[in-house]
N, C-alpha and C. Protein backbone atom coordinates (compact mmCIF):
# COMPACT_ATOMS: atom_id res chain seq x y z
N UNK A 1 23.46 6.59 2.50
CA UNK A 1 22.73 6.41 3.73
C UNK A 1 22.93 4.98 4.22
N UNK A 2 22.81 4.87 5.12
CA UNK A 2 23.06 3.45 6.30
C UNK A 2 21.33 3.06 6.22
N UNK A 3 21.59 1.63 5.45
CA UNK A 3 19.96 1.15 5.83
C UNK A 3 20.17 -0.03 6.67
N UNK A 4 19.03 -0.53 7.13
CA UNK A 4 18.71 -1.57 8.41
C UNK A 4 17.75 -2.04 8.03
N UNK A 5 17.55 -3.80 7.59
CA UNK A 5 16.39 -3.79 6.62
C UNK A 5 16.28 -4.83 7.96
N UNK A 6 14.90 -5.04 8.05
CA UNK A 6 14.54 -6.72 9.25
C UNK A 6 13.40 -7.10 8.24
N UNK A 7 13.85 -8.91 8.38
CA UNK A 7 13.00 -9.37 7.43
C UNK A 7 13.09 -11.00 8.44
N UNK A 8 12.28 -11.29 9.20
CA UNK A 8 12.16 -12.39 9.86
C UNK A 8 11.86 -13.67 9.37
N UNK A 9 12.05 -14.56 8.99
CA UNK A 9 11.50 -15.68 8.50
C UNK A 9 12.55 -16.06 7.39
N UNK A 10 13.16 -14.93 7.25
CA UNK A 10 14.17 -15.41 5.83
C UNK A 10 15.67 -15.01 6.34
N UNK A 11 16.32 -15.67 5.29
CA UNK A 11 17.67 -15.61 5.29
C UNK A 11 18.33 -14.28 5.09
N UNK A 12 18.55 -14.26 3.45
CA UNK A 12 18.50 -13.05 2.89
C UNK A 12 17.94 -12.05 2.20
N UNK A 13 18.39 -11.13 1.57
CA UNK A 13 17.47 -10.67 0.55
C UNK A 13 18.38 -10.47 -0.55
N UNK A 14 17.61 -10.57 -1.91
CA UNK A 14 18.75 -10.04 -2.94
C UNK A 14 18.65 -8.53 -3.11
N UNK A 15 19.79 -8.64 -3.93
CA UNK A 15 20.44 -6.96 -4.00
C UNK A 15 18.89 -5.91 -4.64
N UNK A 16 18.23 -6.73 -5.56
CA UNK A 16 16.96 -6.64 -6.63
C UNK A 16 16.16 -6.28 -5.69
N UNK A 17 16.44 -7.19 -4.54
CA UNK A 17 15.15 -6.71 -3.83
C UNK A 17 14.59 -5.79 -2.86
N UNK A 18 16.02 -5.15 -2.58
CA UNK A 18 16.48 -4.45 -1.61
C UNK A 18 16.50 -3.04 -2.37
N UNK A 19 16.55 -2.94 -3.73
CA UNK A 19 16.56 -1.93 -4.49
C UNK A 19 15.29 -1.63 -4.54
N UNK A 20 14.12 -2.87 -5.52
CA UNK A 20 12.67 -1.93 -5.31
C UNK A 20 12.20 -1.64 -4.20
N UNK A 21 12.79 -2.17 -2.83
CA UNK A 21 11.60 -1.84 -1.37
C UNK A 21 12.06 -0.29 -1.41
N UNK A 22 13.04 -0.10 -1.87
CA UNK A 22 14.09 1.57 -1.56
C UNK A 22 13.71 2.46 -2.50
N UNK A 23 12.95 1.72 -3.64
CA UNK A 23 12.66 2.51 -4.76
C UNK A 23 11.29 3.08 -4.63
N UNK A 24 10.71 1.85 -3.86
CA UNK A 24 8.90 2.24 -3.25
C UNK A 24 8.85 3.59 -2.78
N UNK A 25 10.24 2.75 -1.48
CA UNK A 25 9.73 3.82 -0.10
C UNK A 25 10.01 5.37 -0.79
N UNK A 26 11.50 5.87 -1.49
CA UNK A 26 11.72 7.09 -2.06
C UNK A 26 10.62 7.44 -3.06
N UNK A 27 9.36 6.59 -3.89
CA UNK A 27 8.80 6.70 -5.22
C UNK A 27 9.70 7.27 -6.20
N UNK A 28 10.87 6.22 -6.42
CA UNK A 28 11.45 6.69 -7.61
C UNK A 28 11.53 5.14 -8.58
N UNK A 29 12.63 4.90 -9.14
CA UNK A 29 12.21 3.78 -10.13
C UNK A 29 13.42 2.75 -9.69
N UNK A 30 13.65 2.04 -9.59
CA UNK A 30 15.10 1.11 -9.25
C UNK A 30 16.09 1.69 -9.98
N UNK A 31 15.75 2.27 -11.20
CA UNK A 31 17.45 1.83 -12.09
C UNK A 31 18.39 3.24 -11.05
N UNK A 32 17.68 4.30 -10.23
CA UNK A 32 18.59 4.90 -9.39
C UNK A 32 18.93 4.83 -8.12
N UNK A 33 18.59 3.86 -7.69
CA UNK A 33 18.49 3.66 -6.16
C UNK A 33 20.05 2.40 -6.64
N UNK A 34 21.23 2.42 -5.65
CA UNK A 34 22.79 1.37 -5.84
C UNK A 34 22.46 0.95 -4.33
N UNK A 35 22.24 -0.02 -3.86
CA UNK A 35 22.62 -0.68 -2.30
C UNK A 35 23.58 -1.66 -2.81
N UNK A 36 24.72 -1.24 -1.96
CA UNK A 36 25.84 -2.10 -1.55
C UNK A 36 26.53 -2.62 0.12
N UNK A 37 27.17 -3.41 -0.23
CA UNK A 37 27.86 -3.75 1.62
C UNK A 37 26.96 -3.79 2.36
N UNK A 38 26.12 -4.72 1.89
CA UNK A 38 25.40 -5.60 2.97
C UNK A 38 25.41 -6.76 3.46
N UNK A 39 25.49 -6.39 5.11
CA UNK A 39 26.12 -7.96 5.55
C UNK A 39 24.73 -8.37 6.54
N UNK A 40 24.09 -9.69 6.51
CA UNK A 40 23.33 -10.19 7.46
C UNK A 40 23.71 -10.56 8.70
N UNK A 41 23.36 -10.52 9.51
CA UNK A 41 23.44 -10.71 10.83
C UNK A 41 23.30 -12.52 11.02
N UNK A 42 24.08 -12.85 12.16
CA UNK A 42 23.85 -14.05 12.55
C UNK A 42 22.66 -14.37 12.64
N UNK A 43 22.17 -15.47 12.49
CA UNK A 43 20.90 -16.24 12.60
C UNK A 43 20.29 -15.51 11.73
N UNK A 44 20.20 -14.48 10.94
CA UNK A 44 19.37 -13.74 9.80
C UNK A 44 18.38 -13.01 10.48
N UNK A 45 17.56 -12.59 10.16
CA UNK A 45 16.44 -11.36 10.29
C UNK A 45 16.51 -10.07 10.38
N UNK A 46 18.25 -9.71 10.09
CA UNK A 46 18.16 -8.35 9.94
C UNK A 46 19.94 -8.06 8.98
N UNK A 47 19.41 -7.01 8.40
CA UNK A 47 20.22 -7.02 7.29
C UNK A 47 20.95 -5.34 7.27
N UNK A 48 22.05 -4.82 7.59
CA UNK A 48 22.80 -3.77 7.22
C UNK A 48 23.90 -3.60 6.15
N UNK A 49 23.16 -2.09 5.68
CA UNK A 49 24.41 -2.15 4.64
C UNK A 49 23.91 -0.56 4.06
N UNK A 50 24.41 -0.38 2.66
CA UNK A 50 24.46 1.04 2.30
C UNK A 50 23.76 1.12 1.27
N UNK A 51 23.37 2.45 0.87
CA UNK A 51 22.41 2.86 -0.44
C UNK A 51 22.75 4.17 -0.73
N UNK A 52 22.42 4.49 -2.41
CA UNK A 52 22.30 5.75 -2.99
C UNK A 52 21.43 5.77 -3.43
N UNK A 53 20.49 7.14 -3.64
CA UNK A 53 19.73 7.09 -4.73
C UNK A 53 19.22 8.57 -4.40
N UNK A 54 20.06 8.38 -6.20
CA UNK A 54 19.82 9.50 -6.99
C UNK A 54 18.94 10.59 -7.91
N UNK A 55 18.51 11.44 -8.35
CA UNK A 55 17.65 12.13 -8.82
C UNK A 55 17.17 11.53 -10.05
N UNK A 56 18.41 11.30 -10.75
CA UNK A 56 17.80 10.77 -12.24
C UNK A 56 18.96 9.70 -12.79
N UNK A 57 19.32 9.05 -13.45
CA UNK A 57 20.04 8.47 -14.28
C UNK A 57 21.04 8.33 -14.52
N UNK A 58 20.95 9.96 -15.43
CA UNK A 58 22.15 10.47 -15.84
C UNK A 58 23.34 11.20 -14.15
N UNK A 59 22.71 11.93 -13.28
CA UNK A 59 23.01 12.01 -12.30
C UNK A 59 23.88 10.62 -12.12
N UNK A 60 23.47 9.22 -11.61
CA UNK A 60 24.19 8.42 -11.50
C UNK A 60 25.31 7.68 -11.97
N UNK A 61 25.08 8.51 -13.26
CA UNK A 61 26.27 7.80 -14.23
C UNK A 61 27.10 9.06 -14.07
N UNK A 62 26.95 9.98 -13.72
CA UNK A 62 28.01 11.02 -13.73
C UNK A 62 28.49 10.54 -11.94
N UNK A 63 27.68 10.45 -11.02
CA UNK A 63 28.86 9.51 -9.58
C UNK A 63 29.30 9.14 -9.70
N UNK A 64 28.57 7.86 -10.03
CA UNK A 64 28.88 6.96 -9.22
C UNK A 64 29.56 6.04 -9.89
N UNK A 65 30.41 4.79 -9.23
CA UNK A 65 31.39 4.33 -9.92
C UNK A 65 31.42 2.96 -10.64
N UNK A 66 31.87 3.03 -11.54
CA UNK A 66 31.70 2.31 -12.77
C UNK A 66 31.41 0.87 -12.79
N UNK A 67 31.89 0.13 -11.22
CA UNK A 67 31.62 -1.15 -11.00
C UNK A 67 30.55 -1.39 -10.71
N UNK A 68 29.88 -0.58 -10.04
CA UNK A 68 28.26 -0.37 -9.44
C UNK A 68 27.53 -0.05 -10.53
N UNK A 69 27.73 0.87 -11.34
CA UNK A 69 26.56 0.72 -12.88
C UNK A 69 26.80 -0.68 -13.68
N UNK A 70 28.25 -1.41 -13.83
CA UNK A 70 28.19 -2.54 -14.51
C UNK A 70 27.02 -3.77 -13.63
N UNK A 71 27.02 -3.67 -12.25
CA UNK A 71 26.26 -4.64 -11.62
C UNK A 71 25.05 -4.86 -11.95
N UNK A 72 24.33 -3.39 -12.28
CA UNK A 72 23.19 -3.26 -12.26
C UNK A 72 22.56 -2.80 -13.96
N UNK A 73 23.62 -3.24 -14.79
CA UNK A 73 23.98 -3.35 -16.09
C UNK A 73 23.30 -1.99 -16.71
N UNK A 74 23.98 -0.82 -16.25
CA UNK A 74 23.98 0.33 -16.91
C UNK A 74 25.39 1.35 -17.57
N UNK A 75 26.09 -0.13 -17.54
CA UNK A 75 27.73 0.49 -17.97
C UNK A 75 28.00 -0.87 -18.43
N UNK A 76 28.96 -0.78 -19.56
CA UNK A 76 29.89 -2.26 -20.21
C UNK A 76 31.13 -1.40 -19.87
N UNK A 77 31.83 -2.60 -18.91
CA UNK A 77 33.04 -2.31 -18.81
C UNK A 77 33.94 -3.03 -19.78
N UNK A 78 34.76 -2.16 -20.19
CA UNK A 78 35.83 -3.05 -21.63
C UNK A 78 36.74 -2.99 -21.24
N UNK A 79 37.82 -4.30 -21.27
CA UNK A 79 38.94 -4.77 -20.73
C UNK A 79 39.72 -4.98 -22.05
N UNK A 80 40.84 -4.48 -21.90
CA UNK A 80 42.09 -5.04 -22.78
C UNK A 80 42.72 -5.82 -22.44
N UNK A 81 42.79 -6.94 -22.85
CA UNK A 81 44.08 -8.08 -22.28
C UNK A 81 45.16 -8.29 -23.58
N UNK A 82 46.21 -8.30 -22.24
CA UNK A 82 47.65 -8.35 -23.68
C UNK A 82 48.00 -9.61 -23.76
N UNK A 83 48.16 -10.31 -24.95
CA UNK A 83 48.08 -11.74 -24.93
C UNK A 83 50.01 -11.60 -25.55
């Protein structure tokens, strides 16, 4: 979904915070609600960008993609480097 957050007086918001207002408004819990690609508007007070949120958990770990659960530290991503 496309959200449109307005928050006057401030700059930005963090990603944290933008998750529980989304977690309120749905009454579900943060760890399933992902907002990403959000860009503020000039001079600030209003903020667009995107969100998921999902039924349960496990639901999300079966989506959604693996960079977005590491953000929100519900995935370790493991890297091999060849030395």
């Amino acid at each position: 979904m496309v959200v449109d957050i307005l928050h006057p007086g401030r700059c930005v918001l963090s990603r944290n915070e933008i998750r529980e207002k989304l977690a309120k408004t749905y009454k579900t819990s943060p760890d399933v609600v992902f907002a990403y690609g959000f860009r503020t508007q000039f001079g600030g007070g209003k903020s667009t960008g995107f969100a998921l949120v999902y039924d349960s958990l496990d639901h999300a770990k079966k989506f959604e993609m693996k960079y977005r659960l590491a953000r929100v530290r519900q995935c370790i991503i493991k890297r091999n480097f060849v030395e």
